[in-house]
PDB file of N, CA and C in Angstrom:
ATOM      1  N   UNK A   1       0.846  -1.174   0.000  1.00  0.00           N
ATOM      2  CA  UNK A   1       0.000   0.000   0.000  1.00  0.00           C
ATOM      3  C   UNK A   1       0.890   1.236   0.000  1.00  0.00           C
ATOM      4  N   UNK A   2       0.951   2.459  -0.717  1.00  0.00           N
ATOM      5  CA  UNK A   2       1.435   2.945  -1.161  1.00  0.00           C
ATOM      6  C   UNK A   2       0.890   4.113  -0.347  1.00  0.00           C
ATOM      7  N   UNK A   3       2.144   5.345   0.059  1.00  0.00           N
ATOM      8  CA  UNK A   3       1.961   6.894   1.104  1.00  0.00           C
ATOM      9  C   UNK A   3       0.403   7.556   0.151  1.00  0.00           C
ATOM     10  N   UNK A   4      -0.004   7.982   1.130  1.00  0.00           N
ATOM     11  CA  UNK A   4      -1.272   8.762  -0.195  1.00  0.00           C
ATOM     12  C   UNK A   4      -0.597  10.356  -0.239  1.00  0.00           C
ATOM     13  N   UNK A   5      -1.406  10.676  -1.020  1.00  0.00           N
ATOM     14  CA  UNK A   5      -0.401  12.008  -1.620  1.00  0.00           C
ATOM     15  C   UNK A   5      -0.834  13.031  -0.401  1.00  0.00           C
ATOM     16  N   UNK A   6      -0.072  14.212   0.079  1.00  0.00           N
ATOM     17  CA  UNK A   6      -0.352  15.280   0.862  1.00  0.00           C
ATOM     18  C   UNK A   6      -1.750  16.074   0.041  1.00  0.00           C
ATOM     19  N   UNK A   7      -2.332  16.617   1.017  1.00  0.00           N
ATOM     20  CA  UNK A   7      -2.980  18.247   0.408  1.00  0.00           C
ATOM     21  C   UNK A   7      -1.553  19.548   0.645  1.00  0.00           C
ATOM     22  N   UNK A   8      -1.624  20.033  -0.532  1.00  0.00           N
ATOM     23  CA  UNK A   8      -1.043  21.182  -0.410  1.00  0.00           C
ATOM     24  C   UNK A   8      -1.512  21.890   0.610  1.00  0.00           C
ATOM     25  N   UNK A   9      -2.418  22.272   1.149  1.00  0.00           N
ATOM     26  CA  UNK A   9      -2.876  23.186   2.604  1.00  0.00           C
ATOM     27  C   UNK A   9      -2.798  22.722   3.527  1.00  0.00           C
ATOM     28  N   UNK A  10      -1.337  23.198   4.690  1.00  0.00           N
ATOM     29  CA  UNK A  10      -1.170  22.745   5.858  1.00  0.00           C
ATOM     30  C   UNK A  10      -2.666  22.207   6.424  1.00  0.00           C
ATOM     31  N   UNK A  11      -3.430  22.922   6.771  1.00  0.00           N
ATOM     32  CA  UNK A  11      -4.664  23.400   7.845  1.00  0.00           C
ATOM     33  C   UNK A  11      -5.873  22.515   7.099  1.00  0.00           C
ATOM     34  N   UNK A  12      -5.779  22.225   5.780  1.00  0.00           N
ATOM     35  CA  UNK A  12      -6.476  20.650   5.163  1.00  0.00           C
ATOM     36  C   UNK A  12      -5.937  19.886   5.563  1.00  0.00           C
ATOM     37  N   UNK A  13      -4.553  19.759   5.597  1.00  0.00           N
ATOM     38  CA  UNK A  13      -3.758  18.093   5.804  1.00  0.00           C
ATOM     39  C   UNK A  13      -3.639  17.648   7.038  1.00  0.00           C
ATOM     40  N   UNK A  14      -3.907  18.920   7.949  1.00  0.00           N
ATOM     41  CA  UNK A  14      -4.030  17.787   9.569  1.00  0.00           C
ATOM     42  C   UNK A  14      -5.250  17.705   9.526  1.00  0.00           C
ATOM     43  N   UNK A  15      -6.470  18.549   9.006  1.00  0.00           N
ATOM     44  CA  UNK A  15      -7.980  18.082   9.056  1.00  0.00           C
ATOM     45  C   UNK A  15      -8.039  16.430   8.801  1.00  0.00           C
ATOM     46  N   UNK A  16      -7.233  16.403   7.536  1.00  0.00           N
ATOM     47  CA  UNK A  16      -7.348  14.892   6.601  1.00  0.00           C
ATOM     48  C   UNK A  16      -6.579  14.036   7.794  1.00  0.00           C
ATOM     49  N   UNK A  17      -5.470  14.479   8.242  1.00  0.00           N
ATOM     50  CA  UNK A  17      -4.796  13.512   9.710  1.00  0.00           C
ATOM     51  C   UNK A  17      -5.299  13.518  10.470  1.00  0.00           C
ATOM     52  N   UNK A  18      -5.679  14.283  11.116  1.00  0.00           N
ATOM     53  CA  UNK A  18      -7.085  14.194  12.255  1.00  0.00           C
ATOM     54  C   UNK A  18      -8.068  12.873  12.188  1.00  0.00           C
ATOM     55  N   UNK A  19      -8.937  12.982  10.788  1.00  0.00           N
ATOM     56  CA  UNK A  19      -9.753  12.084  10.519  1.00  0.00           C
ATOM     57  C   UNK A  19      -9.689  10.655  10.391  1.00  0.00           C
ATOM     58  N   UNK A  20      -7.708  10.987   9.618  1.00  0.00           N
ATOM     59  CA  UNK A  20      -7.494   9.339   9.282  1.00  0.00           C
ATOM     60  C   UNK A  20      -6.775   8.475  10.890  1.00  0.00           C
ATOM     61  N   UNK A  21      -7.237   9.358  11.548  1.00  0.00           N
ATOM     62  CA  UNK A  21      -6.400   9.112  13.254  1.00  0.00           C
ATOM     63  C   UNK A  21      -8.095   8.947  13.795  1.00  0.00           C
ATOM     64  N   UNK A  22      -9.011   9.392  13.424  1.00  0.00           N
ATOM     65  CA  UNK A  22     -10.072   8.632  13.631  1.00  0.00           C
ATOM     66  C   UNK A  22     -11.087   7.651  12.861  1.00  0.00           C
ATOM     67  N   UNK A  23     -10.310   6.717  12.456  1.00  0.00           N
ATOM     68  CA  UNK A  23     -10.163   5.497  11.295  1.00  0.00           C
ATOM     69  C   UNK A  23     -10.575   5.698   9.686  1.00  0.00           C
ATOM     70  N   UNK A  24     -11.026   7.198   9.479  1.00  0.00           N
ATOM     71  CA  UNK A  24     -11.722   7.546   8.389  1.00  0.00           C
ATOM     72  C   UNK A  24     -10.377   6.940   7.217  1.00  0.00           C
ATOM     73  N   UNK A  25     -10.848   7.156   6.224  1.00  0.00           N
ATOM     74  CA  UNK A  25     -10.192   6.697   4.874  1.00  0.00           C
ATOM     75  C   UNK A  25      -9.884   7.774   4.425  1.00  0.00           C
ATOM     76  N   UNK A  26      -8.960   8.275   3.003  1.00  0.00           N
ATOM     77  CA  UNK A  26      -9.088   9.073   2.159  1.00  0.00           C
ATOM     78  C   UNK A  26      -8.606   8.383   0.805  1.00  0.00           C
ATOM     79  N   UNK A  27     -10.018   8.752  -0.126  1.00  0.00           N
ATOM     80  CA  UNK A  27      -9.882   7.786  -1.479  1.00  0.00           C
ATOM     81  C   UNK A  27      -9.760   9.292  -2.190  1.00  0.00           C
ATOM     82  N   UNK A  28      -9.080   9.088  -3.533  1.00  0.00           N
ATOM     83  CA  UNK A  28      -8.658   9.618  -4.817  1.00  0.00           C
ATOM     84  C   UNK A  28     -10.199   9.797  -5.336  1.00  0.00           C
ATOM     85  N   UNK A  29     -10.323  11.010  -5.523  1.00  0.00           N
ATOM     86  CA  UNK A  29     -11.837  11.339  -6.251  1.00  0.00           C
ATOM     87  C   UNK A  29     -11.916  11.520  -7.679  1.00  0.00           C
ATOM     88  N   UNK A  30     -12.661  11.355  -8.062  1.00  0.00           N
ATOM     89  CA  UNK A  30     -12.573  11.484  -9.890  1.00  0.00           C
ATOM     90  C   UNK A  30     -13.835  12.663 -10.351  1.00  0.00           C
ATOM     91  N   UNK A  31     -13.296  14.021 -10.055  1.00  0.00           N
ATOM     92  CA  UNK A  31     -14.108  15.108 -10.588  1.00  0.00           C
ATOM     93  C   UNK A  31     -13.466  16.255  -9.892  1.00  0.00           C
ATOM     94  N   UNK A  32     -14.469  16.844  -8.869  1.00  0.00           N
ATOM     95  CA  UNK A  32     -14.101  18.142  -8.894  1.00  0.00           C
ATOM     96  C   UNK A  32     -13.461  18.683  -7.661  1.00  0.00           C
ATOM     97  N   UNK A  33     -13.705  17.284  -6.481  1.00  0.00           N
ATOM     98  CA  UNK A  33     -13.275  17.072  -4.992  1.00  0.00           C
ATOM     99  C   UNK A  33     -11.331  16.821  -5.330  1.00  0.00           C
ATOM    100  N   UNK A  34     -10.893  16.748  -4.670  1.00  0.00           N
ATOM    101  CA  UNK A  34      -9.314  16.328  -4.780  1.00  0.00           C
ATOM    102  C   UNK A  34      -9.513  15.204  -3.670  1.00  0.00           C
ATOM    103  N   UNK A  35     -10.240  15.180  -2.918  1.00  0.00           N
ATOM    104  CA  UNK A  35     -10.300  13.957  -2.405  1.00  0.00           C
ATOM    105  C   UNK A  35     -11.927  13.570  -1.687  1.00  0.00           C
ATOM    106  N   UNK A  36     -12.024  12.349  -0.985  1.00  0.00           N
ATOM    107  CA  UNK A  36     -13.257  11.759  -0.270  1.00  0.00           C
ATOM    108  C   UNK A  36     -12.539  10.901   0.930  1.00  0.00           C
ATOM    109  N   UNK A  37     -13.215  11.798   2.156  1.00  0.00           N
ATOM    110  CA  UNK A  37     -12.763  11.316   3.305  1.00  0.00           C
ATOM    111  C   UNK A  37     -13.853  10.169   3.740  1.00  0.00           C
ATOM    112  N   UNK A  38     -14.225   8.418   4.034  1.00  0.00           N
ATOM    113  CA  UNK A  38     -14.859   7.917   4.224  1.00  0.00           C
ATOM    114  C   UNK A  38     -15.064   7.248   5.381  1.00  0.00           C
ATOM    115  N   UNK A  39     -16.178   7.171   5.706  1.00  0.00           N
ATOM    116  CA  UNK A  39     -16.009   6.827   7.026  1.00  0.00           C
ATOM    117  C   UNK A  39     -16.265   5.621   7.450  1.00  0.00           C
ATOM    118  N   UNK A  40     -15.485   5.089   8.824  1.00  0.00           N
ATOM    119  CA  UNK A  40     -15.057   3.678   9.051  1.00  0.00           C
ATOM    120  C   UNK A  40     -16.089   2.655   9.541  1.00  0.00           C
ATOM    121  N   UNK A  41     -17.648   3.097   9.520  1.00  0.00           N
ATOM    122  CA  UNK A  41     -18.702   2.571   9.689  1.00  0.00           C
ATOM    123  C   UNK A  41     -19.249   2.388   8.912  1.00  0.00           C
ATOM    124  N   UNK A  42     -19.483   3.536   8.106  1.00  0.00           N
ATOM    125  CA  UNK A  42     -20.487   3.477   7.062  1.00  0.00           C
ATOM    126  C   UNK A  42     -21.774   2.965   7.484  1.00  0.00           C
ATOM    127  N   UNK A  43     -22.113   3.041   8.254  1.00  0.00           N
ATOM    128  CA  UNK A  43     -23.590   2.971   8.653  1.00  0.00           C
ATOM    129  C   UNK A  43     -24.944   3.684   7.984  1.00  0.00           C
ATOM    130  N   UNK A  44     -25.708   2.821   7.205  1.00  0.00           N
ATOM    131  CA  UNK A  44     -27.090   3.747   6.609  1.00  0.00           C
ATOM    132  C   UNK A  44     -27.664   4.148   7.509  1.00  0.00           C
ATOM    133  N   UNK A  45     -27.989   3.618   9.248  1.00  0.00           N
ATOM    134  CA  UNK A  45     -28.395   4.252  10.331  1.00  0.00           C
ATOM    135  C   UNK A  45     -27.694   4.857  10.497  1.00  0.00           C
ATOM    136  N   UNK A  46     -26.699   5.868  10.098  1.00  0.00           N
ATOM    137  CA  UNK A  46     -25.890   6.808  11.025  1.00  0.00           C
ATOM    138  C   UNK A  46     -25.942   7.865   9.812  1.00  0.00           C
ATOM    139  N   UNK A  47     -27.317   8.967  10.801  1.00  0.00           N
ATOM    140  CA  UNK A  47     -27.773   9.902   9.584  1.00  0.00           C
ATOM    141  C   UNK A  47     -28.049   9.937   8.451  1.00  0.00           C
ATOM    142  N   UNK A  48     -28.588   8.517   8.129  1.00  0.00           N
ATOM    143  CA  UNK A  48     -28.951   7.919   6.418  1.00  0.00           C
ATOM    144  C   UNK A  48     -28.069   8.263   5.964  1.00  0.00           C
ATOM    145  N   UNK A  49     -26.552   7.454   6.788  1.00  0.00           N
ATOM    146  CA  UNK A  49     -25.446   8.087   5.310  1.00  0.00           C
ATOM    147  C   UNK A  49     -25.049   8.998   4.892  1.00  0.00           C
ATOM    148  N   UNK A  50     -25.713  10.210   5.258  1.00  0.00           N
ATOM    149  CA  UNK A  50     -25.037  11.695   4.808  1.00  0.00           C
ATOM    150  C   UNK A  50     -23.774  11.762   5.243  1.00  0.00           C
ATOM    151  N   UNK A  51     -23.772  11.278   6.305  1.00  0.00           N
ATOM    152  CA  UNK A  51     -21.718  12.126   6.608  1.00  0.00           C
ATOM    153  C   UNK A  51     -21.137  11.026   6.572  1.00  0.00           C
ATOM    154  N   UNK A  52     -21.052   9.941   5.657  1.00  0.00           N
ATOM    155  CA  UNK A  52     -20.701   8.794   5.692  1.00  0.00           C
ATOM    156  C   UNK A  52     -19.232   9.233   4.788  1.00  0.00           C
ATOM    157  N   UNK A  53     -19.493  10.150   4.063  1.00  0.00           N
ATOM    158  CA  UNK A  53     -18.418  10.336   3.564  1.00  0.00           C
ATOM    159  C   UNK A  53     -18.343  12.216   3.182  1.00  0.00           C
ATOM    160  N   UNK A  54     -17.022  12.718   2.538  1.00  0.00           N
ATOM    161  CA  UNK A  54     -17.101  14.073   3.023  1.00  0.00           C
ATOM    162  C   UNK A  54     -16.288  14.160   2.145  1.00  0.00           C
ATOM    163  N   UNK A  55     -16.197  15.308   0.995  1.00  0.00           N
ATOM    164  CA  UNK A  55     -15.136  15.682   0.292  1.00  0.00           C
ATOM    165  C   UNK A  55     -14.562  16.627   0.867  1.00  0.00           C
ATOM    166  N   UNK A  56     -13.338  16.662  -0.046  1.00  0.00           N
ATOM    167  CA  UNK A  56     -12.094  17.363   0.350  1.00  0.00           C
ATOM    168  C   UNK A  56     -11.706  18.236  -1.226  1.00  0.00           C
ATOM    169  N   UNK A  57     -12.179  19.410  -1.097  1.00  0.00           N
ATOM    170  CA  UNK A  57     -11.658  20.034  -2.124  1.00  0.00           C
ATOM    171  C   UNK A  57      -9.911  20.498  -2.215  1.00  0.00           C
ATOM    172  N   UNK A  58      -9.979  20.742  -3.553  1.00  0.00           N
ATOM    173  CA  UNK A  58      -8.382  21.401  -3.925  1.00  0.00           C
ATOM    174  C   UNK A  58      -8.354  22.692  -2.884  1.00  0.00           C
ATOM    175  N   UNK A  59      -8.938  24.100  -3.365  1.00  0.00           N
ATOM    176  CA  UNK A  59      -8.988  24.973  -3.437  1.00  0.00           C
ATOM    177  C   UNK A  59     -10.668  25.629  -2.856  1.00  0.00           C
ATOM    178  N   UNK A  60     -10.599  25.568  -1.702  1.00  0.00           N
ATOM    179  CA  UNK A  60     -11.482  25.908  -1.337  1.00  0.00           C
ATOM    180  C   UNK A  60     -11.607  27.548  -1.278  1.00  0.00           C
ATOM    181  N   UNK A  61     -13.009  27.956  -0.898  1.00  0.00           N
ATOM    182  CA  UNK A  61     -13.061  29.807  -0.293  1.00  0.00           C
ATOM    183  C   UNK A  61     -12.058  29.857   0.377  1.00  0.00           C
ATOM    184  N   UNK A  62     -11.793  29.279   1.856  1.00  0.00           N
ATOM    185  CA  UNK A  62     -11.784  29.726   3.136  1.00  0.00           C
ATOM    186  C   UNK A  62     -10.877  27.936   3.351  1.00  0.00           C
ATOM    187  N   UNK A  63      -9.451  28.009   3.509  1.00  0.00           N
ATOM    188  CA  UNK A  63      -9.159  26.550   3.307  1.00  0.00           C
ATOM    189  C   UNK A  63      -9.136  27.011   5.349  1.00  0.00           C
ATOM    190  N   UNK A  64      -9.035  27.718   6.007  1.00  0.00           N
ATOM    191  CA  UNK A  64      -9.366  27.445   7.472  1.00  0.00           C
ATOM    192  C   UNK A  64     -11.043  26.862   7.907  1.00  0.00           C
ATOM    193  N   UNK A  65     -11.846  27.522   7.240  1.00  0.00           N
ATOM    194  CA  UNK A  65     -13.318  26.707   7.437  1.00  0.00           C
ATOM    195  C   UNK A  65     -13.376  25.196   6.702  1.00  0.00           C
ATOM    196  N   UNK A  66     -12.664  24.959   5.599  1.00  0.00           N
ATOM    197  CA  UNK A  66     -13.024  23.967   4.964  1.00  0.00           C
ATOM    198  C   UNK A  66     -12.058  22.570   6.047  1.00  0.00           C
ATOM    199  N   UNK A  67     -10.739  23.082   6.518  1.00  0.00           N
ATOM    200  CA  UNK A  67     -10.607  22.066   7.545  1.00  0.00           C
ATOM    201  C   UNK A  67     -11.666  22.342   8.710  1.00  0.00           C
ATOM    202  N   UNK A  68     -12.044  23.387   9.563  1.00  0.00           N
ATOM    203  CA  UNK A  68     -13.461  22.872  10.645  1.00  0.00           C
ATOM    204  C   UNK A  68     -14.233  22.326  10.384  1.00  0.00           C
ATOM    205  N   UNK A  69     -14.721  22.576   9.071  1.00  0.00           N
ATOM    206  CA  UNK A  69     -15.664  21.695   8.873  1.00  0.00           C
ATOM    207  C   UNK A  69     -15.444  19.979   8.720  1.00  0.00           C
ATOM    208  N   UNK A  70     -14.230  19.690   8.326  1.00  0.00           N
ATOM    209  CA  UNK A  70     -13.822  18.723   7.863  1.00  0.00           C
ATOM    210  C   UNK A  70     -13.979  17.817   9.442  1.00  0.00           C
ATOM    211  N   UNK A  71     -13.409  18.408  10.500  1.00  0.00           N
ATOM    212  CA  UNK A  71     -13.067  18.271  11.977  1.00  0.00           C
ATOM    213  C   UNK A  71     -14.814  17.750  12.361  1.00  0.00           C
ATOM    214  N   UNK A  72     -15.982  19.351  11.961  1.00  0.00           N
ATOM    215  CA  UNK A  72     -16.982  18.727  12.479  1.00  0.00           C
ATOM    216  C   UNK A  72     -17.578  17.325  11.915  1.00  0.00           C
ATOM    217  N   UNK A  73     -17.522  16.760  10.917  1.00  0.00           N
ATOM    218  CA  UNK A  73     -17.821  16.146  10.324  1.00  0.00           C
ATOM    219  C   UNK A  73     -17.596  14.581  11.138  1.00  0.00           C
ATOM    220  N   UNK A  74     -16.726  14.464  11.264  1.00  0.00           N
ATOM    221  CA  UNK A  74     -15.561  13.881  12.179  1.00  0.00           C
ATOM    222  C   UNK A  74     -15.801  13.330  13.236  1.00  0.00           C
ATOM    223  N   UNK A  75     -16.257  14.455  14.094  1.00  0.00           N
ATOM    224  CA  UNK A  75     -16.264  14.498  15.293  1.00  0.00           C
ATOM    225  C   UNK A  75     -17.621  14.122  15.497  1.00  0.00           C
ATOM    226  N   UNK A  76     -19.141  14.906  14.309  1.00  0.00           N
ATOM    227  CA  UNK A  76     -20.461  14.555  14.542  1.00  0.00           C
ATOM    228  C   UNK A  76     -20.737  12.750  14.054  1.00  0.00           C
ATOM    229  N   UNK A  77     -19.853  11.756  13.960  1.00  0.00           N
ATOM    230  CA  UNK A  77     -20.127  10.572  13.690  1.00  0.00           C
ATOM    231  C   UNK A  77     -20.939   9.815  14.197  1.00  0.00           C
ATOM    232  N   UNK A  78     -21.968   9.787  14.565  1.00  0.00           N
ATOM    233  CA  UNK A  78     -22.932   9.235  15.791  1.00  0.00           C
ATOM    234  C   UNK A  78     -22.247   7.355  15.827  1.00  0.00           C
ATOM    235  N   UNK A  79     -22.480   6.962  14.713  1.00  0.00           N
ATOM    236  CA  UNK A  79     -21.947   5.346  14.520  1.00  0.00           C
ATOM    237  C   UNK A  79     -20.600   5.562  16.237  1.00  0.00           C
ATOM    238  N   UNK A  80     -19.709   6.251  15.518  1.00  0.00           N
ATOM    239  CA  UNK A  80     -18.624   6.394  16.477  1.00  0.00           C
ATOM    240  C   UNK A  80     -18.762   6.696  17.710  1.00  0.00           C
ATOM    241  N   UNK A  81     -19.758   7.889  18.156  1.00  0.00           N
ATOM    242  CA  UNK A  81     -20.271   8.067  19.762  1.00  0.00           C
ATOM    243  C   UNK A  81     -20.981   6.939  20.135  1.00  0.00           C
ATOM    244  N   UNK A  82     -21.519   6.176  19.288  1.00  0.00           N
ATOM    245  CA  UNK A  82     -22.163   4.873  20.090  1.00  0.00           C
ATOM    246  C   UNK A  82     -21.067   3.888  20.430  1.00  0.00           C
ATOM    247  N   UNK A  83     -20.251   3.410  19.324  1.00  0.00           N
ATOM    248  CA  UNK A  83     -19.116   2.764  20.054  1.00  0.00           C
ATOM    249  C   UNK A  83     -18.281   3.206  20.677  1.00  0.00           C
ATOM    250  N   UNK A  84     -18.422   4.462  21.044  1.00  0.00           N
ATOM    251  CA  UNK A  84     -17.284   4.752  22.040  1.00  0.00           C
ATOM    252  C   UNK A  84     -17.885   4.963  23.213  1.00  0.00           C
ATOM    253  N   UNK A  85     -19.978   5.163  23.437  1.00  0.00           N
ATOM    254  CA  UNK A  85     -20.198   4.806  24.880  1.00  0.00           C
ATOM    255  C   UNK A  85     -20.240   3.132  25.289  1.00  0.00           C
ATOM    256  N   UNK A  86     -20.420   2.483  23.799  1.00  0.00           N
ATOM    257  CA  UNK A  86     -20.469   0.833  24.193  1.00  0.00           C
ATOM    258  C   UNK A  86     -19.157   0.709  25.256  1.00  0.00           C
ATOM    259  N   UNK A  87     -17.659   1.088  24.590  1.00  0.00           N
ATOM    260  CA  UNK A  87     -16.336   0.828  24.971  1.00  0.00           C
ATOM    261  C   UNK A  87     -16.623   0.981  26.553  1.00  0.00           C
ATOM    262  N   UNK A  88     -17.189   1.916  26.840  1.00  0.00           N
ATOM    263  CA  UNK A  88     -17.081   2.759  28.129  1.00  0.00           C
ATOM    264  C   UNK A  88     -17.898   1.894  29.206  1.00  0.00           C
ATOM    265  N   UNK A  89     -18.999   0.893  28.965  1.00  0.00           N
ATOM    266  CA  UNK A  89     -19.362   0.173  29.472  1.00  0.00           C
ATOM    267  C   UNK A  89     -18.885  -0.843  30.390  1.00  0.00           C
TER     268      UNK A  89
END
């Protein structure tokens, strides 16, 4: 398995390390994203799938909002708050 490539934007690339430090993936996108951050549940119960996965643009507005957001995304995983109150059990 082969290094995956950096984002040129410091403040994207620890968003993207952040995520992949909370088991998320990052796959090679084919259009207009530079990347797709995926997530390590993938659960259709966990928000029908909407934040199941999350792009990662080149060139965003605002590349400081586009990593928070990246963070909230992340962080709002419900799949993940359930196994991490199961753990706690």
């Amino acid at each position: 398995m082969g290094k995956r490539p950096r984002h040129h934007d410091k403040e994207i690339e620890e968003a993207i390390a952040y995520a992949e430090s909370k088991g998320w993936r990052l796959e090679k996108a084919s259009g207009h994203a530079w990347g797709v951050l995926l997530c390590p549940y993938n659960d259709g119960l966990c928000r029908n799938g909407i934040f199941c996965r999350n792009s990662v643009w080149s060139t965003p507005k605002s590349s400081h909002n586009h990593a928070r957001d990246i963070r909230k995304v992340v962080d709002g995983c419900t799949a993940a708050k359930i196994k991490e109150a199961e753990n706690k059990e």
